[in-house]
N, C-alpha and C. Protein backbone atom coordinates (compact mmCIF):
# COMPACT_ATOMS: atom_id res chain seq x y z
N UNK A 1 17.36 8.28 12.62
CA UNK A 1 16.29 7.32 12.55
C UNK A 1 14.95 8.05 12.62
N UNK A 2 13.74 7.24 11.87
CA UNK A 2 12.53 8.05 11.94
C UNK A 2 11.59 7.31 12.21
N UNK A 3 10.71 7.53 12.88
CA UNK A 3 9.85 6.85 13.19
C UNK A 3 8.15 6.58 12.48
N UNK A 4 7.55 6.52 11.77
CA UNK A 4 6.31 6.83 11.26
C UNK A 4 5.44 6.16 11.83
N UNK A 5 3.93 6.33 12.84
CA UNK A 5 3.42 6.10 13.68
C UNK A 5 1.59 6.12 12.82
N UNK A 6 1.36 5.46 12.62
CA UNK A 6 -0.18 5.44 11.70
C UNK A 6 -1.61 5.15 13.00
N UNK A 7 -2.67 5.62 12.72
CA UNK A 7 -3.48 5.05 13.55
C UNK A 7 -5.03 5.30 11.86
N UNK A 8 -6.12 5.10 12.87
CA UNK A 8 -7.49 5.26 11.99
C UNK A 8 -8.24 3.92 11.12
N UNK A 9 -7.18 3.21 10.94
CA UNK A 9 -7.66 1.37 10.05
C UNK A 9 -8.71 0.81 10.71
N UNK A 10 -9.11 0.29 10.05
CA UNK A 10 -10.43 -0.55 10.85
C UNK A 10 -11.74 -1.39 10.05
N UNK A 11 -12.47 -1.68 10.31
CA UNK A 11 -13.68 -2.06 9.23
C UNK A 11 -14.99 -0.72 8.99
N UNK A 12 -15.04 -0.70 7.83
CA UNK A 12 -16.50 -0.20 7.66
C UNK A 12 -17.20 -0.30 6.58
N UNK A 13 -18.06 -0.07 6.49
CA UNK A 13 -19.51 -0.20 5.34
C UNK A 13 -19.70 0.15 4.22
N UNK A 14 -19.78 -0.46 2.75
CA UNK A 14 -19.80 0.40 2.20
C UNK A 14 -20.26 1.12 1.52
N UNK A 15 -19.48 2.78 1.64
CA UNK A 15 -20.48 3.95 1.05
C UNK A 15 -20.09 4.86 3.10
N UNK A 16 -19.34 4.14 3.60
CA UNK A 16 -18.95 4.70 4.71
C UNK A 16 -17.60 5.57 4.58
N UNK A 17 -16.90 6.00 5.94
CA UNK A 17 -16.20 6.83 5.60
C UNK A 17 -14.97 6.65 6.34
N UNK A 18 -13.72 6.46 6.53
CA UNK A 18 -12.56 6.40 7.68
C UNK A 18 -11.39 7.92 7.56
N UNK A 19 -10.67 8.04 8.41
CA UNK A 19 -9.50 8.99 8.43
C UNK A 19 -7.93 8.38 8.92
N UNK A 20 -7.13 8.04 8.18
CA UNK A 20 -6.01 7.70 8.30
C UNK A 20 -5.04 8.63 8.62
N UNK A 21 -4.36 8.64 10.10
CA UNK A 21 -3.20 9.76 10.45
C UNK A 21 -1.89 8.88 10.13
N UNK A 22 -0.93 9.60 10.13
CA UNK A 22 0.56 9.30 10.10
C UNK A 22 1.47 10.40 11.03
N UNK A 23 1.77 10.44 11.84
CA UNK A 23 2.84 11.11 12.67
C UNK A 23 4.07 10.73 11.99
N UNK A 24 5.02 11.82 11.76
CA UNK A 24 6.93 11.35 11.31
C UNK A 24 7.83 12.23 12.51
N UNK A 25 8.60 11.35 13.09
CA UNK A 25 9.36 11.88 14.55
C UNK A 25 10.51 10.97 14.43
N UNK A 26 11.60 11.84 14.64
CA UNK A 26 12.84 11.69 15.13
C UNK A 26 13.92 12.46 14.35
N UNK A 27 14.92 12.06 13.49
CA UNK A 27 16.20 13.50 13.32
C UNK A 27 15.89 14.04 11.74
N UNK A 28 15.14 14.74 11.68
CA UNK A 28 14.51 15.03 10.16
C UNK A 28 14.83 16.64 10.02
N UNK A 29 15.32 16.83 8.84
CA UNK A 29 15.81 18.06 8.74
C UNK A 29 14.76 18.56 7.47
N UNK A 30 14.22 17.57 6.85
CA UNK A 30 13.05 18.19 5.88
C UNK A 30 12.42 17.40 5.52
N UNK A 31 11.25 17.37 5.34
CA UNK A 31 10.22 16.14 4.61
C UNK A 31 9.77 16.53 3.20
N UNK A 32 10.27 15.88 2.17
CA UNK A 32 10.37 15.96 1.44
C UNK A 32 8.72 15.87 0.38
N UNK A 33 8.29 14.86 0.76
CA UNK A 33 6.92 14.20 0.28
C UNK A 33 6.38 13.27 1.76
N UNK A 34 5.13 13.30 1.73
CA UNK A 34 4.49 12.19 2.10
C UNK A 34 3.23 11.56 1.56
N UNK A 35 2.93 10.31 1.70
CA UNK A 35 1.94 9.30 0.91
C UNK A 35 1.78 8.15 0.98
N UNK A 36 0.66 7.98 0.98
CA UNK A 36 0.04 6.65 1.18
C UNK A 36 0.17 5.54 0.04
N UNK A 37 0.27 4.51 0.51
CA UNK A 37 0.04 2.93 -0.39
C UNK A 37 -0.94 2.27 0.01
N UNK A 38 -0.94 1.25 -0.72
CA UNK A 38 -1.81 0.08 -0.54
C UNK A 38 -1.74 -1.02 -1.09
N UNK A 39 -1.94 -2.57 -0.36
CA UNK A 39 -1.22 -3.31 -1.14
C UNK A 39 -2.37 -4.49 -0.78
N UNK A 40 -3.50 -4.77 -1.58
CA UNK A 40 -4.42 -5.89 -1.62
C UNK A 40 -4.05 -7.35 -1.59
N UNK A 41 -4.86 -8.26 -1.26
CA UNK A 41 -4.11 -9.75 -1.11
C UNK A 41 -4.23 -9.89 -2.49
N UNK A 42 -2.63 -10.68 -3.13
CA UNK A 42 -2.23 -10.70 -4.47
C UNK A 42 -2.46 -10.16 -5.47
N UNK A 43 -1.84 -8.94 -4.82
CA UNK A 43 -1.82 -7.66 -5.85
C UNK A 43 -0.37 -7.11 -5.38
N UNK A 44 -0.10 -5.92 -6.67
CA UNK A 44 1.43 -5.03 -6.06
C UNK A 44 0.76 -3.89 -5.35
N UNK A 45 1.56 -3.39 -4.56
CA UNK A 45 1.28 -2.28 -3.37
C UNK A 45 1.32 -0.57 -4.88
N UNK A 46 0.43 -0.23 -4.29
CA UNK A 46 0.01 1.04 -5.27
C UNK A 46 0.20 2.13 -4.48
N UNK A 47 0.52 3.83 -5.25
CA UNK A 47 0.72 4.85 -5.00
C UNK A 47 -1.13 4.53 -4.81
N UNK A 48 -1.79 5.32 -3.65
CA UNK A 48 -2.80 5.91 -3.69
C UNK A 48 -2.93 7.19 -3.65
N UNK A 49 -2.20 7.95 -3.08
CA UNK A 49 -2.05 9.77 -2.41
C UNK A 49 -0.49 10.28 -2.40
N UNK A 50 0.19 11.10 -2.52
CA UNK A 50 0.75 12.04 -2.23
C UNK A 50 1.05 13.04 -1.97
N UNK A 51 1.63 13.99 -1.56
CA UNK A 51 1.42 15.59 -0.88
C UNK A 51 3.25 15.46 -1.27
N UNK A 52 3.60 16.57 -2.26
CA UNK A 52 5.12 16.46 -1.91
C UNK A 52 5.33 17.83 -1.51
N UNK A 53 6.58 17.87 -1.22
CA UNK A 53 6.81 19.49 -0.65
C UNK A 53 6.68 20.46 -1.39
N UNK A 54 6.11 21.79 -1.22
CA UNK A 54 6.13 22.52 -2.20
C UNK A 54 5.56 22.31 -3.92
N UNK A 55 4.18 21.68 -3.70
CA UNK A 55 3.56 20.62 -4.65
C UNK A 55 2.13 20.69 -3.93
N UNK A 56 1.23 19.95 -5.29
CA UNK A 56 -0.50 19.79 -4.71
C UNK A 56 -0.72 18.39 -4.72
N UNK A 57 -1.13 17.90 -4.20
CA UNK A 57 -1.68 16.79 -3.66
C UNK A 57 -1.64 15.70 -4.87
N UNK A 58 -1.56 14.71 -5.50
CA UNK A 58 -2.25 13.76 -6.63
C UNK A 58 -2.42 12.90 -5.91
N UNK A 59 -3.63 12.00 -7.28
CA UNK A 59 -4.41 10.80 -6.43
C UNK A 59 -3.87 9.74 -7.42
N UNK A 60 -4.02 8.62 -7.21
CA UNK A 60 -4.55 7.35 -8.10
C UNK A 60 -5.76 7.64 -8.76
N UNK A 61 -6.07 7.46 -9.83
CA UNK A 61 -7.29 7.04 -10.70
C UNK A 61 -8.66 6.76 -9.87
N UNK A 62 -8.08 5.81 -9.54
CA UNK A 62 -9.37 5.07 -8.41
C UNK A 62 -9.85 5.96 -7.65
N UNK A 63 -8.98 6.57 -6.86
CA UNK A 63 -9.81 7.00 -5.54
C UNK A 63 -9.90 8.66 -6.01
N UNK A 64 -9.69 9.42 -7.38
CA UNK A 64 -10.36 10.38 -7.27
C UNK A 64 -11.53 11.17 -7.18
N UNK A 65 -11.56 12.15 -5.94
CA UNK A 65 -12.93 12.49 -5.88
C UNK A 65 -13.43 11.70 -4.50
N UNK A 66 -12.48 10.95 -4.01
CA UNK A 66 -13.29 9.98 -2.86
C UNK A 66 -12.44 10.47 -1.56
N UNK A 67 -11.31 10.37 -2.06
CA UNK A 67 -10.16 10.46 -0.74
C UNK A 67 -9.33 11.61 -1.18
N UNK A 68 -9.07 12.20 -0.31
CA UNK A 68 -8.42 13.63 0.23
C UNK A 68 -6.83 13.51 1.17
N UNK A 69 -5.82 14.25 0.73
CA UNK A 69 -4.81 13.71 1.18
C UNK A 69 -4.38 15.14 1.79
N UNK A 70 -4.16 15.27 3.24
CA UNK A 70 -3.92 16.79 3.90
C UNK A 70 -2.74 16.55 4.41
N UNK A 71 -1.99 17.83 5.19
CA UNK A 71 -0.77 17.54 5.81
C UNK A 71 -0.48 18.77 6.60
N UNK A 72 -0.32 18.34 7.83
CA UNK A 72 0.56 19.35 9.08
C UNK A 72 1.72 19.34 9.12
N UNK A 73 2.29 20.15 8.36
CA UNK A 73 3.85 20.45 8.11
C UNK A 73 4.32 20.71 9.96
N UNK A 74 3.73 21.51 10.02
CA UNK A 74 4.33 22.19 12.14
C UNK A 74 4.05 20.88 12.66
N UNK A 75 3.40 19.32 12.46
CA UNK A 75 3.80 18.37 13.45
C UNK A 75 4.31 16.81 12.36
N UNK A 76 4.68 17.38 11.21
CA UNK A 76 5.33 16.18 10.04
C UNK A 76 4.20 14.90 10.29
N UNK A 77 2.97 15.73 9.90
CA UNK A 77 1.80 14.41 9.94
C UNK A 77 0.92 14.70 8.61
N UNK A 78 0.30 13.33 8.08
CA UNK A 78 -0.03 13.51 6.71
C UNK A 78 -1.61 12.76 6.87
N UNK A 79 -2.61 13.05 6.32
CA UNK A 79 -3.69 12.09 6.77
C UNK A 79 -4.52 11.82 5.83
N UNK A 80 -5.38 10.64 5.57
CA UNK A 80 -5.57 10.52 4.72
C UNK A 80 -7.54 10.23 4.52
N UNK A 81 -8.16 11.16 4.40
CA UNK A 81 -9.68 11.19 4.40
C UNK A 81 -10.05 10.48 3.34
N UNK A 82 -11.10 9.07 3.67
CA UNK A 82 -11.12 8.53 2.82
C UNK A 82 -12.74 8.25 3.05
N UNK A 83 -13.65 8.91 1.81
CA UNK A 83 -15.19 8.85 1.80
C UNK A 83 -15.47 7.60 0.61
N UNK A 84 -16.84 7.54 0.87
CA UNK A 84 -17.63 6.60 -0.47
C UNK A 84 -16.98 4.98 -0.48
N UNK A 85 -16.35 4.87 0.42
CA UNK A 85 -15.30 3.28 0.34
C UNK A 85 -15.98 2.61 -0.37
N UNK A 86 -15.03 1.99 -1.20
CA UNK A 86 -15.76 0.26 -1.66
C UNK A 86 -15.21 -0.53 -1.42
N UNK A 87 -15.85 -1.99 -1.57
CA UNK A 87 -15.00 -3.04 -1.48
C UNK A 87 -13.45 -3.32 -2.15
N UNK A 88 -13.73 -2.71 -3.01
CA UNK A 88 -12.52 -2.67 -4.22
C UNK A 88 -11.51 -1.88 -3.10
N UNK A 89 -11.35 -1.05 -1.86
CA UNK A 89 -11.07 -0.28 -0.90
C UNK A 89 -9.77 -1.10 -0.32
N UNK A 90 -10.57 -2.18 -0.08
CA UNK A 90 -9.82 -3.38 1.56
C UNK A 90 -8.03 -3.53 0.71
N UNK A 91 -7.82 -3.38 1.78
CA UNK A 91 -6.18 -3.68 1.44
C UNK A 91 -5.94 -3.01 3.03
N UNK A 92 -3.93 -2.89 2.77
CA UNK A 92 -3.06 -2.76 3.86
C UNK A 92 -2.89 -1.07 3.53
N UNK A 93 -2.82 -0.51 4.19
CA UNK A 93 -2.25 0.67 4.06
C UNK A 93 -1.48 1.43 4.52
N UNK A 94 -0.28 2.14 3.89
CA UNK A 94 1.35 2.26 4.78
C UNK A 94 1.25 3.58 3.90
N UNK A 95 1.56 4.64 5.29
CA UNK A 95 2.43 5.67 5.12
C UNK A 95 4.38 5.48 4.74
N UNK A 96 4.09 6.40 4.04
CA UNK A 96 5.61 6.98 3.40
C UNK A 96 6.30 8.20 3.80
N UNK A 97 7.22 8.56 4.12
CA UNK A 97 7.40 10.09 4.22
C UNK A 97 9.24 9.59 3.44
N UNK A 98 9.58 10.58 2.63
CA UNK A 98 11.02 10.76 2.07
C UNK A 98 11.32 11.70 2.80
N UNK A 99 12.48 11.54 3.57
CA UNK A 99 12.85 12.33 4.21
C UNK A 99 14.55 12.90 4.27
N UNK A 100 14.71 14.39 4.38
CA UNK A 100 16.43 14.48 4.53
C UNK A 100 16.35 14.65 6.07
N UNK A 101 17.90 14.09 6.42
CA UNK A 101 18.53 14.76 7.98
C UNK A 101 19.30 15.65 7.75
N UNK A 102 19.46 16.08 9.41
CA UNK A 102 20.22 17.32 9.42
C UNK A 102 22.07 16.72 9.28
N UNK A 103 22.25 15.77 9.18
CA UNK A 103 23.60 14.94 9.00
C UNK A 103 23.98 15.02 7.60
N UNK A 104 23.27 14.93 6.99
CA UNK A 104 23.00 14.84 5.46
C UNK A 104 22.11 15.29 4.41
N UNK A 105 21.58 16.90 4.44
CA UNK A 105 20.68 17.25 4.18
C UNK A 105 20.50 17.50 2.34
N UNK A 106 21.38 16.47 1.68
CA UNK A 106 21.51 16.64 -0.12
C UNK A 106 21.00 15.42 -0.17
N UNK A 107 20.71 14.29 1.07
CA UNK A 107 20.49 13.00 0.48
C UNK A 107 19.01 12.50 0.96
N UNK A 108 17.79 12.07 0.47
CA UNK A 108 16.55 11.13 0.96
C UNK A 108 16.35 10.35 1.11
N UNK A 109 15.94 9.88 2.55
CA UNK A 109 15.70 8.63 2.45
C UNK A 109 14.06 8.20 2.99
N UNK A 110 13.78 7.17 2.23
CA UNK A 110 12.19 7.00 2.64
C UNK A 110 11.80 5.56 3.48
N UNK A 111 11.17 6.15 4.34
CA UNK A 111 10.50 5.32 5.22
C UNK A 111 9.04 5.06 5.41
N UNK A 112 8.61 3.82 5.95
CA UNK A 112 7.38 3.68 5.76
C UNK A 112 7.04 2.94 7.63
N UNK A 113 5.75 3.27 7.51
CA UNK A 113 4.88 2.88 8.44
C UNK A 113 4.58 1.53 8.42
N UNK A 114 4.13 0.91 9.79
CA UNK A 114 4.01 -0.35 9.75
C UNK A 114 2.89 -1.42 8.72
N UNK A 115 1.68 -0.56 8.35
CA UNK A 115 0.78 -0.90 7.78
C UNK A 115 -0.61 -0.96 8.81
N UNK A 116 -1.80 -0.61 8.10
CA UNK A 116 -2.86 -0.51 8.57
C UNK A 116 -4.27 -1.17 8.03
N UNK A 117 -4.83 -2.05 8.64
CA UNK A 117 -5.96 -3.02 7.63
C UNK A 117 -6.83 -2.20 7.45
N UNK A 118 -7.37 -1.35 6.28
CA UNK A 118 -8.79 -1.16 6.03
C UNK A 118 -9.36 -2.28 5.35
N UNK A 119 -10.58 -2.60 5.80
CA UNK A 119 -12.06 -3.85 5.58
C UNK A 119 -13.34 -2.82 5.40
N UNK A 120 -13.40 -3.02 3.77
CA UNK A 120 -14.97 -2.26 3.64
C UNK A 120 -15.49 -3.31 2.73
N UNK A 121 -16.71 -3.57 4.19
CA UNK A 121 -17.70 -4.82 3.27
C UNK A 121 -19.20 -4.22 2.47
N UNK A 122 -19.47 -5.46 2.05
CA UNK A 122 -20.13 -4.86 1.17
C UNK A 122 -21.96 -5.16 1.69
């Protein structure tokens, strides 16, 4: 079982700036990728960021050039720097991590975080 633990959501201004963490803890034998979504009221939930293993970072369209996607492999945490917000911004936002165990280390499975409100008004 894994746990993915998010903090950083909140309201801000926009043309302001937030930092989204993700912690991944419990029986993980490799992390495969991690990355962010987002899923606006009546809209589908979108790739925004990824970091996969052994790989460089890609963005969504939208947010290139705005948001920055880093990662601490030594504590399986992924974060997500996000400058210039716009309104177009506000949605839910859920970490991902694909992950193998040490039980089963040929197979991935992906888990997600509970979700986090960013609100950037205008």
């Amino acid at each position: 079982q894994v746990q993915l633990v998010e903090s950083g959501g909140g309201l801000v201004q926009a043309g302001g700036s937030l930092r989204l963490s993700c912690a991944a803890s419990g029986s993980i034998f490799r992390i495969d990728a991690m990355s962010w979504h987002r899923q606006a009221p009546g809209k589908q939930r979108e790739l925004v960021a990824s970091f996969p293993r052994g790989a460089i970072p890609d963005y969504a369209d939208s947010v290139k050039g705005r948001f920055t996607i880093s990662r601490n492999s030594a504590k399986n945490t992924v974060y997500l720097q996000m400058a210039t917000l716009k309104p177009e911004d506000t949605a839910v936002y859920y970490c991902n991590a694909r992950v193998r165990h040490f039980s089963d280390d040929l197979i991935s499975y992906d888990y997600w975080g509970q979700g986090t409100q960013v609100t950037v008004s205008s």
